[in-house]
C-alpha atoms as a PDB file:
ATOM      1  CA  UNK A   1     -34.567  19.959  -2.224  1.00  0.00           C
ATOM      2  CA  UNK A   2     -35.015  18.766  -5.575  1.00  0.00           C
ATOM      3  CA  UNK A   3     -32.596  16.275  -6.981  1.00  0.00           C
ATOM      4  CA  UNK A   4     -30.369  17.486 -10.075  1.00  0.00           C
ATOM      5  CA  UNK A   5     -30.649  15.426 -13.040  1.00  0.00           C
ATOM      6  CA  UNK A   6     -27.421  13.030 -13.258  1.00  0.00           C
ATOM      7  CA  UNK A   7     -27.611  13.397 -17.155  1.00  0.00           C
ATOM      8  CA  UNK A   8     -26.984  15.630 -19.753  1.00  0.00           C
ATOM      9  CA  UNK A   9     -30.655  18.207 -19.825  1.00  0.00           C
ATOM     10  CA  UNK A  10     -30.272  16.692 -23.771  1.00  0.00           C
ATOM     11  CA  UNK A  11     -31.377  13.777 -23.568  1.00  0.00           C
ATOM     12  CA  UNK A  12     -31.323  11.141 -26.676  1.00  0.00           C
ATOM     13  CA  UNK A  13     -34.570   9.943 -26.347  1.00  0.00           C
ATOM     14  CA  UNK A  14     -37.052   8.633 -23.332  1.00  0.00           C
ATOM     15  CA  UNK A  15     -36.270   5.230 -24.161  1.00  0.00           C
ATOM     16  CA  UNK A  16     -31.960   5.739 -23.569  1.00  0.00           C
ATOM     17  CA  UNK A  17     -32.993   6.926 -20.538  1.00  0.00           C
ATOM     18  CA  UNK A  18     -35.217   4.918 -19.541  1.00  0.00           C
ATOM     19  CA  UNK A  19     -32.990   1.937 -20.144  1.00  0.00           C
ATOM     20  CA  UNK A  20     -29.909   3.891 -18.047  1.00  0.00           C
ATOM     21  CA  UNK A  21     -31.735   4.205 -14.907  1.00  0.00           C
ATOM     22  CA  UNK A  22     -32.666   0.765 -13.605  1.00  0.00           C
ATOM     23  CA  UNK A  23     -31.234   1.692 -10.241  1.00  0.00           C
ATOM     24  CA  UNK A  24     -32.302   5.037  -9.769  1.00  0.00           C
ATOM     25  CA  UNK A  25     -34.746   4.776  -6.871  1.00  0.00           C
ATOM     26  CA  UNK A  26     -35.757   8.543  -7.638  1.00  0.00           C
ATOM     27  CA  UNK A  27     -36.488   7.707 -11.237  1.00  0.00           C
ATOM     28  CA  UNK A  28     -40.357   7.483 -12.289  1.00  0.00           C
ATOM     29  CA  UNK A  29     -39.867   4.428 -14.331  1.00  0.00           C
ATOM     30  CA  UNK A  30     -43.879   4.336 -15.120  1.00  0.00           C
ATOM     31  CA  UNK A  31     -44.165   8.085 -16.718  1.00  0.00           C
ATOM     32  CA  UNK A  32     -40.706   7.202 -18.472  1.00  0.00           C
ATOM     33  CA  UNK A  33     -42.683   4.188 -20.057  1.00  0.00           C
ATOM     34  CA  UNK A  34     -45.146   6.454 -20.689  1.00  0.00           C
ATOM     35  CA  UNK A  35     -43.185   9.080 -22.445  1.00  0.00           C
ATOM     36  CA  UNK A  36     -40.921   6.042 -24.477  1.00  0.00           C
ATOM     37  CA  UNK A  37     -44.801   5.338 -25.794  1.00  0.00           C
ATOM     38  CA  UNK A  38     -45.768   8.920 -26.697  1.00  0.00           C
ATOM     39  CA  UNK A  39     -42.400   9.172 -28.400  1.00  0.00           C
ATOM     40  CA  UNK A  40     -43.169   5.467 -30.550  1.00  0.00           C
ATOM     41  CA  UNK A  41     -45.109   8.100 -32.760  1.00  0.00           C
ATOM     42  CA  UNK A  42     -43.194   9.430 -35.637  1.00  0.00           C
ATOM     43  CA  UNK A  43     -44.066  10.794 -39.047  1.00  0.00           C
ATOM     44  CA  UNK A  44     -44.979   7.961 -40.706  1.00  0.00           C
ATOM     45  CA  UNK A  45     -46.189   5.658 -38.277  1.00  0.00           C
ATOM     46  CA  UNK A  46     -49.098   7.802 -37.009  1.00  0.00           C
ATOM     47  CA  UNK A  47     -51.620   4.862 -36.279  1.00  0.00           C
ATOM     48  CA  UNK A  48     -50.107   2.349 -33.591  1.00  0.00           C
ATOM     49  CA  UNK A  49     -51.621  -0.479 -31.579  1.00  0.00           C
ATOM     50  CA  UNK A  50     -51.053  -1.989 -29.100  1.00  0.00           C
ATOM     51  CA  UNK A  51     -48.660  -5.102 -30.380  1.00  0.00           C
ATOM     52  CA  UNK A  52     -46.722  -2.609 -32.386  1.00  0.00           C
ATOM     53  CA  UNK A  53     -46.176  -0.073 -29.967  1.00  0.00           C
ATOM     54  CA  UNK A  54     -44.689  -2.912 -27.873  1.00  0.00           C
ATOM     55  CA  UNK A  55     -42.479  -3.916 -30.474  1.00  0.00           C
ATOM     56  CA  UNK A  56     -41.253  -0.906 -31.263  1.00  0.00           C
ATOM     57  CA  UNK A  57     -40.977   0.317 -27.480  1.00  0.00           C
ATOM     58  CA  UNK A  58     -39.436  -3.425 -26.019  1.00  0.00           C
ATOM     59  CA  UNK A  59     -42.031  -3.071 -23.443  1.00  0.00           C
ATOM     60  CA  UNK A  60     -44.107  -5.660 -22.250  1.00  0.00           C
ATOM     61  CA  UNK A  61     -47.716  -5.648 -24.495  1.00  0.00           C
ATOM     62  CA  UNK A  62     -50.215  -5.722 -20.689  1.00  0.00           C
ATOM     63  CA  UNK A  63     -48.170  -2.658 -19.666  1.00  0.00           C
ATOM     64  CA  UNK A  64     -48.338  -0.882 -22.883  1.00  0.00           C
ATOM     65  CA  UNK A  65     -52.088  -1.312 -22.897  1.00  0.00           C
ATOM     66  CA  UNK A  66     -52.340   0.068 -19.524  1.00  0.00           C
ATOM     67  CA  UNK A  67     -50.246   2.987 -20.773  1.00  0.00           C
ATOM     68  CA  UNK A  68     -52.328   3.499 -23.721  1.00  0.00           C
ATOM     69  CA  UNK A  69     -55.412   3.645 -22.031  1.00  0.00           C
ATOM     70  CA  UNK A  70     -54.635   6.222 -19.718  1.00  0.00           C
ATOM     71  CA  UNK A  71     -52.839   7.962 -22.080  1.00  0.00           C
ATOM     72  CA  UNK A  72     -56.183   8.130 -24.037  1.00  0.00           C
ATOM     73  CA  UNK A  73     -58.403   9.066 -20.735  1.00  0.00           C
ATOM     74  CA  UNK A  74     -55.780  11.777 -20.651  1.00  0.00           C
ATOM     75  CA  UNK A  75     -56.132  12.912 -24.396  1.00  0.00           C
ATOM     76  CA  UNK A  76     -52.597  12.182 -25.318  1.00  0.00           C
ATOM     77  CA  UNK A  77     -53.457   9.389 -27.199  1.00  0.00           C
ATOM     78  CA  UNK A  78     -57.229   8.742 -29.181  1.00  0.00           C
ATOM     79  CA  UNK A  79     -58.481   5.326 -29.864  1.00  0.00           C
ATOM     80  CA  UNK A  80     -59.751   4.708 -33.347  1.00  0.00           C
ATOM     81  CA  UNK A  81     -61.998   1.350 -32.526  1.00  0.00           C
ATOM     82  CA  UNK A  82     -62.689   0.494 -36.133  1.00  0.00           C
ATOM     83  CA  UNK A  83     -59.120  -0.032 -36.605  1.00  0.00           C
ATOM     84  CA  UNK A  84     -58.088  -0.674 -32.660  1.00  0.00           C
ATOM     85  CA  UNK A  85     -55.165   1.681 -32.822  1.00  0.00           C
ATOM     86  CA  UNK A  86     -54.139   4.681 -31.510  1.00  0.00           C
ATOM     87  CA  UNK A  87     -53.410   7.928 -32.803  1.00  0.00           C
ATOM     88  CA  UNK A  88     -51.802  11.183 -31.052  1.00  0.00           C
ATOM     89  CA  UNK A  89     -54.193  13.125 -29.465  1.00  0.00           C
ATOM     90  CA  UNK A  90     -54.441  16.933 -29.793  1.00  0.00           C
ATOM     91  CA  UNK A  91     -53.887  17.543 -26.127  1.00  0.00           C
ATOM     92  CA  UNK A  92     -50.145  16.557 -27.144  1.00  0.00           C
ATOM     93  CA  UNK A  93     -49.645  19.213 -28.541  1.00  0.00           C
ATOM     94  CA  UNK A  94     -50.210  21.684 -25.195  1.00  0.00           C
ATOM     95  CA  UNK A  95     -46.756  20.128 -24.527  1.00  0.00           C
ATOM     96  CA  UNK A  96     -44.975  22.376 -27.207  1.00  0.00           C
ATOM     97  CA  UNK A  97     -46.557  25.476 -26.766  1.00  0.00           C
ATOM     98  CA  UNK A  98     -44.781  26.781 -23.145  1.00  0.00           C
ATOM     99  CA  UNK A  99     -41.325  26.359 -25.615  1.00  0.00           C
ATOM    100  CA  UNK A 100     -42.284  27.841 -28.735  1.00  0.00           C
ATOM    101  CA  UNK A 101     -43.945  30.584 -26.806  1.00  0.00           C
ATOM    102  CA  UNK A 102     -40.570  31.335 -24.945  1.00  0.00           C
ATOM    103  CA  UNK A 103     -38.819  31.252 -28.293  1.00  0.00           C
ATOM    104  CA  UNK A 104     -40.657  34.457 -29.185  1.00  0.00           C
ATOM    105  CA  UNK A 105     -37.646  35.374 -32.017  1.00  0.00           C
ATOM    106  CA  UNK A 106     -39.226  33.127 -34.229  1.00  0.00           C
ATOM    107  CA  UNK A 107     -42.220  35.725 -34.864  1.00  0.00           C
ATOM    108  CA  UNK A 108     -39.638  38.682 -35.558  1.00  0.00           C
ATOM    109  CA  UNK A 109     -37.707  36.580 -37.648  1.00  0.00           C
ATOM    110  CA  UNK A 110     -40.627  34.617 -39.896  1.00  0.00           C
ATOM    111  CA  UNK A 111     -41.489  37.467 -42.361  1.00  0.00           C
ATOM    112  CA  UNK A 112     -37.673  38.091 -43.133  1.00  0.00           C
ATOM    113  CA  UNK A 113     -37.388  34.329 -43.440  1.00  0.00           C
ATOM    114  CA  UNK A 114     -40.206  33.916 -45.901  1.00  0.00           C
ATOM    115  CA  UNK A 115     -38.701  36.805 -48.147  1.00  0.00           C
ATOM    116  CA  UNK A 116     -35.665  34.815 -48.738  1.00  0.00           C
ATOM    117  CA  UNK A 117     -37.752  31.384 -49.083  1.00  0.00           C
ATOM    118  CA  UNK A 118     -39.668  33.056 -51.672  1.00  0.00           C
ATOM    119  CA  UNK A 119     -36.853  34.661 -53.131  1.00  0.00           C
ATOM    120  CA  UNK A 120     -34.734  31.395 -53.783  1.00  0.00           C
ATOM    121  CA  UNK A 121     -37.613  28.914 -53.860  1.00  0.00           C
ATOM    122  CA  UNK A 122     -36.756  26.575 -51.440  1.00  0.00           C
ATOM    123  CA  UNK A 123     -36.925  26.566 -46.940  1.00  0.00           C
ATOM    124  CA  UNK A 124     -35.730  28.670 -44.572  1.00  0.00           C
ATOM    125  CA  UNK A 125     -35.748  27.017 -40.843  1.00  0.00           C
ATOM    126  CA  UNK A 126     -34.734  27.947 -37.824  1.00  0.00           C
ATOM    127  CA  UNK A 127     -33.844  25.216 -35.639  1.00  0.00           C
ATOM    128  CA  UNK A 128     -32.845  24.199 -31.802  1.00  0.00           C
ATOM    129  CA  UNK A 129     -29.943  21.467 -30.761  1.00  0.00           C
ATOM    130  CA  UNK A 130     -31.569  18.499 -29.198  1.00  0.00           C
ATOM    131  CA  UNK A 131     -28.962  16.000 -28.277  1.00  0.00           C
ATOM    132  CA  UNK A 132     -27.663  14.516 -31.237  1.00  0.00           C
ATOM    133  CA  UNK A 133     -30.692  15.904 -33.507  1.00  0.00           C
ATOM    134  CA  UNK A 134     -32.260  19.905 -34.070  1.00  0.00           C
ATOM    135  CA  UNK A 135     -35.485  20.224 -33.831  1.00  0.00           C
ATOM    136  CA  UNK A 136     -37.481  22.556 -36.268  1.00  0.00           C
ATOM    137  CA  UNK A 137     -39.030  25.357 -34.539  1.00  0.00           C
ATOM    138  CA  UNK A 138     -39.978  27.782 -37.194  1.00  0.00           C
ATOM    139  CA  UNK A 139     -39.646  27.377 -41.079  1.00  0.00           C
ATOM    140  CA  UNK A 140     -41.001  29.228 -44.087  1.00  0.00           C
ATOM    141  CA  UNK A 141     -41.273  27.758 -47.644  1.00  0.00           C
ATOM    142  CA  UNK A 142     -42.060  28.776 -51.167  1.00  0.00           C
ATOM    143  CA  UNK A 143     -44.743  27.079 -52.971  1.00  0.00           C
ATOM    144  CA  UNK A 144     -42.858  23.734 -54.262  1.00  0.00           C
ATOM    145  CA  UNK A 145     -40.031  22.471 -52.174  1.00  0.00           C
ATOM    146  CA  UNK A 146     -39.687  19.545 -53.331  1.00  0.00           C
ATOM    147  CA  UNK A 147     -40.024  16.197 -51.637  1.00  0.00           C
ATOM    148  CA  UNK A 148     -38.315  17.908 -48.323  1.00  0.00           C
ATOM    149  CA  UNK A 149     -41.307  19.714 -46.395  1.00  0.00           C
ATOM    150  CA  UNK A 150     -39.854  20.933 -43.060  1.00  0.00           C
ATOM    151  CA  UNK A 151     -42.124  21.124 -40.127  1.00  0.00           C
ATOM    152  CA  UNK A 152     -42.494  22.484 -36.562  1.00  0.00           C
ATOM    153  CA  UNK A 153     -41.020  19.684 -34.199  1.00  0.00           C
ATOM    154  CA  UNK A 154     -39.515  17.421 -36.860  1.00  0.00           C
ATOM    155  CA  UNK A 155     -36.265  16.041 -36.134  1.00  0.00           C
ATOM    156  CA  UNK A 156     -32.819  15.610 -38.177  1.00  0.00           C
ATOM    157  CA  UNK A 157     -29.735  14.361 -37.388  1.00  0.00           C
ATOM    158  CA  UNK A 158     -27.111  16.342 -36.292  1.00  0.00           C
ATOM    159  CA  UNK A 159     -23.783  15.148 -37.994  1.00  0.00           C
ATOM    160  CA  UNK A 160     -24.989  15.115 -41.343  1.00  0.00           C
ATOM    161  CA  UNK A 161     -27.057  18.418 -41.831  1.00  0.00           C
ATOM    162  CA  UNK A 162     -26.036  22.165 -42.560  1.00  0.00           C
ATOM    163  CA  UNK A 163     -28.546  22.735 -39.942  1.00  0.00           C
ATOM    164  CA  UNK A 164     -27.105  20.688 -37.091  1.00  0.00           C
ATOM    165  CA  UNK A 165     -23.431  21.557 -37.873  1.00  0.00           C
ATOM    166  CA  UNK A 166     -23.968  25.348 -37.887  1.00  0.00           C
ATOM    167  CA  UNK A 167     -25.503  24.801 -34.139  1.00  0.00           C
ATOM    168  CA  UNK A 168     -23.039  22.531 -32.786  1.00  0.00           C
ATOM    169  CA  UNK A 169     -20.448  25.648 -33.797  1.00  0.00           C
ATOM    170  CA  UNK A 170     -21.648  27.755 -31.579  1.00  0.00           C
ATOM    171  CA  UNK A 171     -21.224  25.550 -28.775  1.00  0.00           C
ATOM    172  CA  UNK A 172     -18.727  26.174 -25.902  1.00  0.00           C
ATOM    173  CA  UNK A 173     -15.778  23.539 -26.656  1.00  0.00           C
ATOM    174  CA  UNK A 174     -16.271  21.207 -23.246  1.00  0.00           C
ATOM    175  CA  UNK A 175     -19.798  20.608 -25.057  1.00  0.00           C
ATOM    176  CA  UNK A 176     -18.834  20.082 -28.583  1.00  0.00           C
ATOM    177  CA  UNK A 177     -16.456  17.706 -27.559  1.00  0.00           C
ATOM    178  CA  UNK A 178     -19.364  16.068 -25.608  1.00  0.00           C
ATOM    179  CA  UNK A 179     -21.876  15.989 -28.399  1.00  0.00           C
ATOM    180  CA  UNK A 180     -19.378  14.690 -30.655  1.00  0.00           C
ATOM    181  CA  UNK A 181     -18.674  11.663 -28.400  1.00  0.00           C
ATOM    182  CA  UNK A 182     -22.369  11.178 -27.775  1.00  0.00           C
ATOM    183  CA  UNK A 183     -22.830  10.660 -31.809  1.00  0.00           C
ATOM    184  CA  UNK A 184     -19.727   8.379 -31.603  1.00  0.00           C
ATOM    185  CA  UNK A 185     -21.684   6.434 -29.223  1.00  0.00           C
ATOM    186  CA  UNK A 186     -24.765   6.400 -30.293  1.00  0.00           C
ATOM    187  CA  UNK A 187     -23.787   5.288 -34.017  1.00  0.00           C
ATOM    188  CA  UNK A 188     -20.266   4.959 -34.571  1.00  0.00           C
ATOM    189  CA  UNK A 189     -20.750   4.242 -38.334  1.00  0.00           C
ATOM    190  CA  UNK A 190     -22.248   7.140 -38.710  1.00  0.00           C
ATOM    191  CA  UNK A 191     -19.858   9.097 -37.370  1.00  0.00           C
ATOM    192  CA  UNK A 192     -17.406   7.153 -38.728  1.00  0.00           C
ATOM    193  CA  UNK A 193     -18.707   8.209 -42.222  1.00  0.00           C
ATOM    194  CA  UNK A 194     -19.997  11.835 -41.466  1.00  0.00           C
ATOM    195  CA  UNK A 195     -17.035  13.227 -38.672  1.00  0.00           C
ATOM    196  CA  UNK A 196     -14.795  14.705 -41.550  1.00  0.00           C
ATOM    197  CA  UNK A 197     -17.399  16.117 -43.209  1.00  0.00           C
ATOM    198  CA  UNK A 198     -18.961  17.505 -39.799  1.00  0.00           C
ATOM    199  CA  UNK A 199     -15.858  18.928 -38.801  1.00  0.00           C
ATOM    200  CA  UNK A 200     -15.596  20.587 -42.000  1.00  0.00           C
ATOM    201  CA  UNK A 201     -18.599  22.241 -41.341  1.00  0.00           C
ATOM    202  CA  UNK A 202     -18.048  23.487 -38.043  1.00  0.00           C
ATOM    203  CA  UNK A 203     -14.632  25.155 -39.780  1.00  0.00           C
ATOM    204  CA  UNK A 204     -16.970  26.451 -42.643  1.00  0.00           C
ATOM    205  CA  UNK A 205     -18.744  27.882 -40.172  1.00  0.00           C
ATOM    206  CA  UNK A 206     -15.613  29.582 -38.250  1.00  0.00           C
ATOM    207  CA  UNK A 207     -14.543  31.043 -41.577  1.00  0.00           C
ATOM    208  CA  UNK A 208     -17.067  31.938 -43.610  1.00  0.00           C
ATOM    209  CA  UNK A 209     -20.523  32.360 -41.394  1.00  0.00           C
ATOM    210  CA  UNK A 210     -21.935  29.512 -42.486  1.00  0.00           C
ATOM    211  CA  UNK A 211     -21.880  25.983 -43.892  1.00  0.00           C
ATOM    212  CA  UNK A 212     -23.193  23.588 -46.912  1.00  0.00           C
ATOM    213  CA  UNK A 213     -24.709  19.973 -47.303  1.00  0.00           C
ATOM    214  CA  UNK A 214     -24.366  18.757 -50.639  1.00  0.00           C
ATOM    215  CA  UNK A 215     -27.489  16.513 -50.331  1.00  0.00           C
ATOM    216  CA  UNK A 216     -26.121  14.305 -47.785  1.00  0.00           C
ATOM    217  CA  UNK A 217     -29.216  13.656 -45.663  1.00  0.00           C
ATOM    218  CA  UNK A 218     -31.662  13.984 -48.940  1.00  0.00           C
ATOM    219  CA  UNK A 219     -29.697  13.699 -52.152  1.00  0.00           C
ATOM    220  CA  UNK A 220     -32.283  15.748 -53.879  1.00  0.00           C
ATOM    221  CA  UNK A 221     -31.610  19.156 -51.644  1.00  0.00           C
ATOM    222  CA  UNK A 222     -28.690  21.469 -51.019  1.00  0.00           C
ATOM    223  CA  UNK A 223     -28.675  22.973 -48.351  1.00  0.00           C
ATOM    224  CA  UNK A 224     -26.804  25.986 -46.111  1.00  0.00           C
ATOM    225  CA  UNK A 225     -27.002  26.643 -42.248  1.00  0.00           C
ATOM    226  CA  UNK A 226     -25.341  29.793 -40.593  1.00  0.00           C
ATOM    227  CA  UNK A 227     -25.200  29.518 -36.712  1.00  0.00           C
ATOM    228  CA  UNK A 228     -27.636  31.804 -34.756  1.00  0.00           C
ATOM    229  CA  UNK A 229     -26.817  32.021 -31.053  1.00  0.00           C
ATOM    230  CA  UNK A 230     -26.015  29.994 -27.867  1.00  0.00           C
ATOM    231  CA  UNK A 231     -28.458  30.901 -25.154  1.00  0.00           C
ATOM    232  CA  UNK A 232     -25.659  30.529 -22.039  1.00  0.00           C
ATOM    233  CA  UNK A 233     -28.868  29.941 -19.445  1.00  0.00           C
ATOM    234  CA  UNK A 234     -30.620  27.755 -21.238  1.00  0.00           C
ATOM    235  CA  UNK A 235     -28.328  26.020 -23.200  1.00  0.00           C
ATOM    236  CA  UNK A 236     -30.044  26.142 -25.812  1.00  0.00           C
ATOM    237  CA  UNK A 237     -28.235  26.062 -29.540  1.00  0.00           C
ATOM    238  CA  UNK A 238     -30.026  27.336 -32.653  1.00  0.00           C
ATOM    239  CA  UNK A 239     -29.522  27.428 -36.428  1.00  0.00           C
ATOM    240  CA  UNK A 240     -31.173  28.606 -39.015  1.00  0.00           C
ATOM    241  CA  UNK A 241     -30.370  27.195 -42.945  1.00  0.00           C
ATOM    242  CA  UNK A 242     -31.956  26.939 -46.430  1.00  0.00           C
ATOM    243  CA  UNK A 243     -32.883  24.107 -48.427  1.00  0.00           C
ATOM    244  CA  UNK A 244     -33.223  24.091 -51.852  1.00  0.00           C
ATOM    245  CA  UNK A 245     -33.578  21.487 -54.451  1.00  0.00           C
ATOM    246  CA  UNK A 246     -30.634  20.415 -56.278  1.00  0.00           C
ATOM    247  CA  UNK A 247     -32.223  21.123 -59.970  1.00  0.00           C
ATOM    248  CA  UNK A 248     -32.927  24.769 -58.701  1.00  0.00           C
ATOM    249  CA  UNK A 249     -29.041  25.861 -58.361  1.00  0.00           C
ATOM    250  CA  UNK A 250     -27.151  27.180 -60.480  1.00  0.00           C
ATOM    251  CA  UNK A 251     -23.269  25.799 -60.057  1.00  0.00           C
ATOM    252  CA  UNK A 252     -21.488  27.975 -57.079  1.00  0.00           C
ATOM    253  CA  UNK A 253     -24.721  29.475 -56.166  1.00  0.00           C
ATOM    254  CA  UNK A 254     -24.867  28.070 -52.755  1.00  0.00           C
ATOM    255  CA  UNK A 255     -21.878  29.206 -51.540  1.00  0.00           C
ATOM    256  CA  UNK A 256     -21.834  32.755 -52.891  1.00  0.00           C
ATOM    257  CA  UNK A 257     -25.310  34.247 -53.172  1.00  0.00           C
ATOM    258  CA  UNK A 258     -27.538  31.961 -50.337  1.00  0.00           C
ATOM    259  CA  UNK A 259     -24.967  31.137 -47.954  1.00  0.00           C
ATOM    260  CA  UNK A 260     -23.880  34.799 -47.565  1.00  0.00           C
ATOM    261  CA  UNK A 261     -27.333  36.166 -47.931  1.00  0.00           C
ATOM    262  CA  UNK A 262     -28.474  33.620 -45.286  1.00  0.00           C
ATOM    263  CA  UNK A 263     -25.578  34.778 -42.882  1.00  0.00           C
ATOM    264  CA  UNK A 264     -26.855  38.297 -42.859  1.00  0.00           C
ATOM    265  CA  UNK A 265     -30.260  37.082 -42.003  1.00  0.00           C
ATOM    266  CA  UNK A 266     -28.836  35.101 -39.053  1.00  0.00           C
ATOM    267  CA  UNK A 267     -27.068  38.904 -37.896  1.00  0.00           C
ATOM    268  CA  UNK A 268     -30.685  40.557 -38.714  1.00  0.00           C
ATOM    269  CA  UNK A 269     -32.477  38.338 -35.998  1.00  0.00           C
ATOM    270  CA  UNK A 270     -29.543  38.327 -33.408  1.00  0.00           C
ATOM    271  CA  UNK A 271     -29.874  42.097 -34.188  1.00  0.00           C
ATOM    272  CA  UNK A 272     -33.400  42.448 -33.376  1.00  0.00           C
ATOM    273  CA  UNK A 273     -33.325  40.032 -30.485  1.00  0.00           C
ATOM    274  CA  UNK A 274     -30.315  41.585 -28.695  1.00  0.00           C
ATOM    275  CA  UNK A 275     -27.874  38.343 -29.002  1.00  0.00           C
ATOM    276  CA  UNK A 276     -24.514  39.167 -29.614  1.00  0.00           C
ATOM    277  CA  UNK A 277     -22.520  37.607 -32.456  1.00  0.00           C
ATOM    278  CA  UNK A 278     -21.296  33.896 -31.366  1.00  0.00           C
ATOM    279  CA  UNK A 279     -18.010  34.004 -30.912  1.00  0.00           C
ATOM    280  CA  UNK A 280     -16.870  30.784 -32.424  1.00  0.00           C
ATOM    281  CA  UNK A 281     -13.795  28.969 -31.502  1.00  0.00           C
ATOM    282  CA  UNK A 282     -11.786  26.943 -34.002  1.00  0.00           C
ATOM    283  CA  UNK A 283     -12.537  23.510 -33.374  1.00  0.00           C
ATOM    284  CA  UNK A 284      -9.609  20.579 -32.927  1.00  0.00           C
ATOM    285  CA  UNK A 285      -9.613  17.726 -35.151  1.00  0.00           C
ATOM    286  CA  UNK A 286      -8.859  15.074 -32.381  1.00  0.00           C
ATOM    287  CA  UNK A 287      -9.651  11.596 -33.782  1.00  0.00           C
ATOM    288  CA  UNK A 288     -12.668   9.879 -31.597  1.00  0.00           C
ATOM    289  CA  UNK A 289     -11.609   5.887 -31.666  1.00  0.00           C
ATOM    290  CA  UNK A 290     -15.247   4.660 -32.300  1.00  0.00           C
ATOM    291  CA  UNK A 291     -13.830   0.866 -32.443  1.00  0.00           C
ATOM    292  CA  UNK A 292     -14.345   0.330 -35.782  1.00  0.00           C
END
């Protein structure tokens, strides 16, 4: 029989892992290091070699060569040898597709979602809870958005988005309590700054169907999430918000044209997908003591 995984099915990232289970004897340290590699390559930092995938992984630079090779005989990886780096390879992205296919909503909901993009000028994304970040799985956009250009699989964080707030509401209380300590832990000055404002959210979203972000992951967009559903099998969390750049709104415009309009979309797709309304609990306000 199978072992059950010890941890959350969330986790924060191959590398937390990876770095948790020296004395798991079941653990497959090698694919983790493998994986921690793969995951070295963000937006931005698209073209790695070896010495800087080490430094940015902690792992040793002969074992990271070994990884990258076979990564690259494998086609998750591809060598450029004029510049003897690495990019990702496009069998990567095989990895993806068994999820978004399962997420089939997203094609019901994407022409509804780029009516309202057009409509206001700005985003509309759906996105999924991953840990302490959501993960874009579908988004729409009007011609110029701006210097914020959502994509399929990008990541945000969690505490301070409209986005991650409005999924962490629909979450059964044992595991919003748990994915608040896990951002405690993972950066309590973060939460330090962000918890009030979080918990606001999650309230916003209790009373009103959704919640706002006055441009406090990227100062130059607003933005408004309304929570979707909470997929009990799964566990899977998803929200879907707007972004719009700040020059674009007029003053209370957010709050009571987009945010409403954006919480009847959210009751559209549950409508057509046959999710119920999530019943959201008002959330407590216990303090987290983050030692700081």
């Amino acid at each position: 029989m199978a072992r059950p995984p010890s941890r959350s099915p969330h986790p924060t990232s191959a590398a937390a892992v990876l770095a948790e289970s020296a004395d798991d004897a079941a653990f497959a340290t090698t694919l983790a290091k493998g994986l921690v590699v793969l995951e070295a390559f963000k937006a931005g930092s698209t073209l790695l070699g070896n010495m800087e995938l080490s430094t940015l992984t902690g792992i040793p630079r002969p074992t990271v060569a070994r990884l990258t090779h076979t990564l690259a005989e494998l086609g998750y990886l591809r060598y450029d040898p004029a510049r003897a780096k690495y990019h990702v390879g496009a069998r990567a992205l095989r990895l993806a597709h068994p999820l978004l296919a399962d997420l089939q909503f997203r094609q019901f909901a994407r022409p509804m979602m780029q009516e309202l993009a057009q409509s206001v000028r700005g985003t509309v994304s759906i996105g999924l809870l991953d840990a302490t970040s959501m993960i874009y799985v579908e988004t729409a956009r009007s011609g110029d958005v701006g210097p914020h250009a959502p994509d399929i699989g990008m990541p945000i964080p969690v505490v301070m988005t409209a986005m991650g707030r409005a999924a962490a509401s629909t979450l059964p209380p044992p595991d919003a309590a748990r994915l608040e300590r896990r951002i405690a832990a993972e950066d309590s000055e973060l939460w330090s700054a962000f918890q009030d404002r979080y918990r606001a959210g999650l309230a916003q979203c209790v009373s009103r169907g959704f919640c706002t972000c006055w441009g406090e992951y990227m100062a130059s967009i607003h933005a408004v999430a309304a929570p979707l559903f909470h997929a009990t099998e799964t566990r899977q969390s998803f929200s879907i918000n707007c972004g719009i750049p700040a020059f674009r709104l007029q003053p209370g415009q957010l709050e009571s044209e987009i945010g409403p309009r954006l919480a009847a979309l959210a009751d559209s797709i549950r409508a057509i997908v046959g999710q119920a309304t999530p019943a959201l609990p008002a959330r407590k306000t216990k303090k987290i003591n983050t030692g700081t």
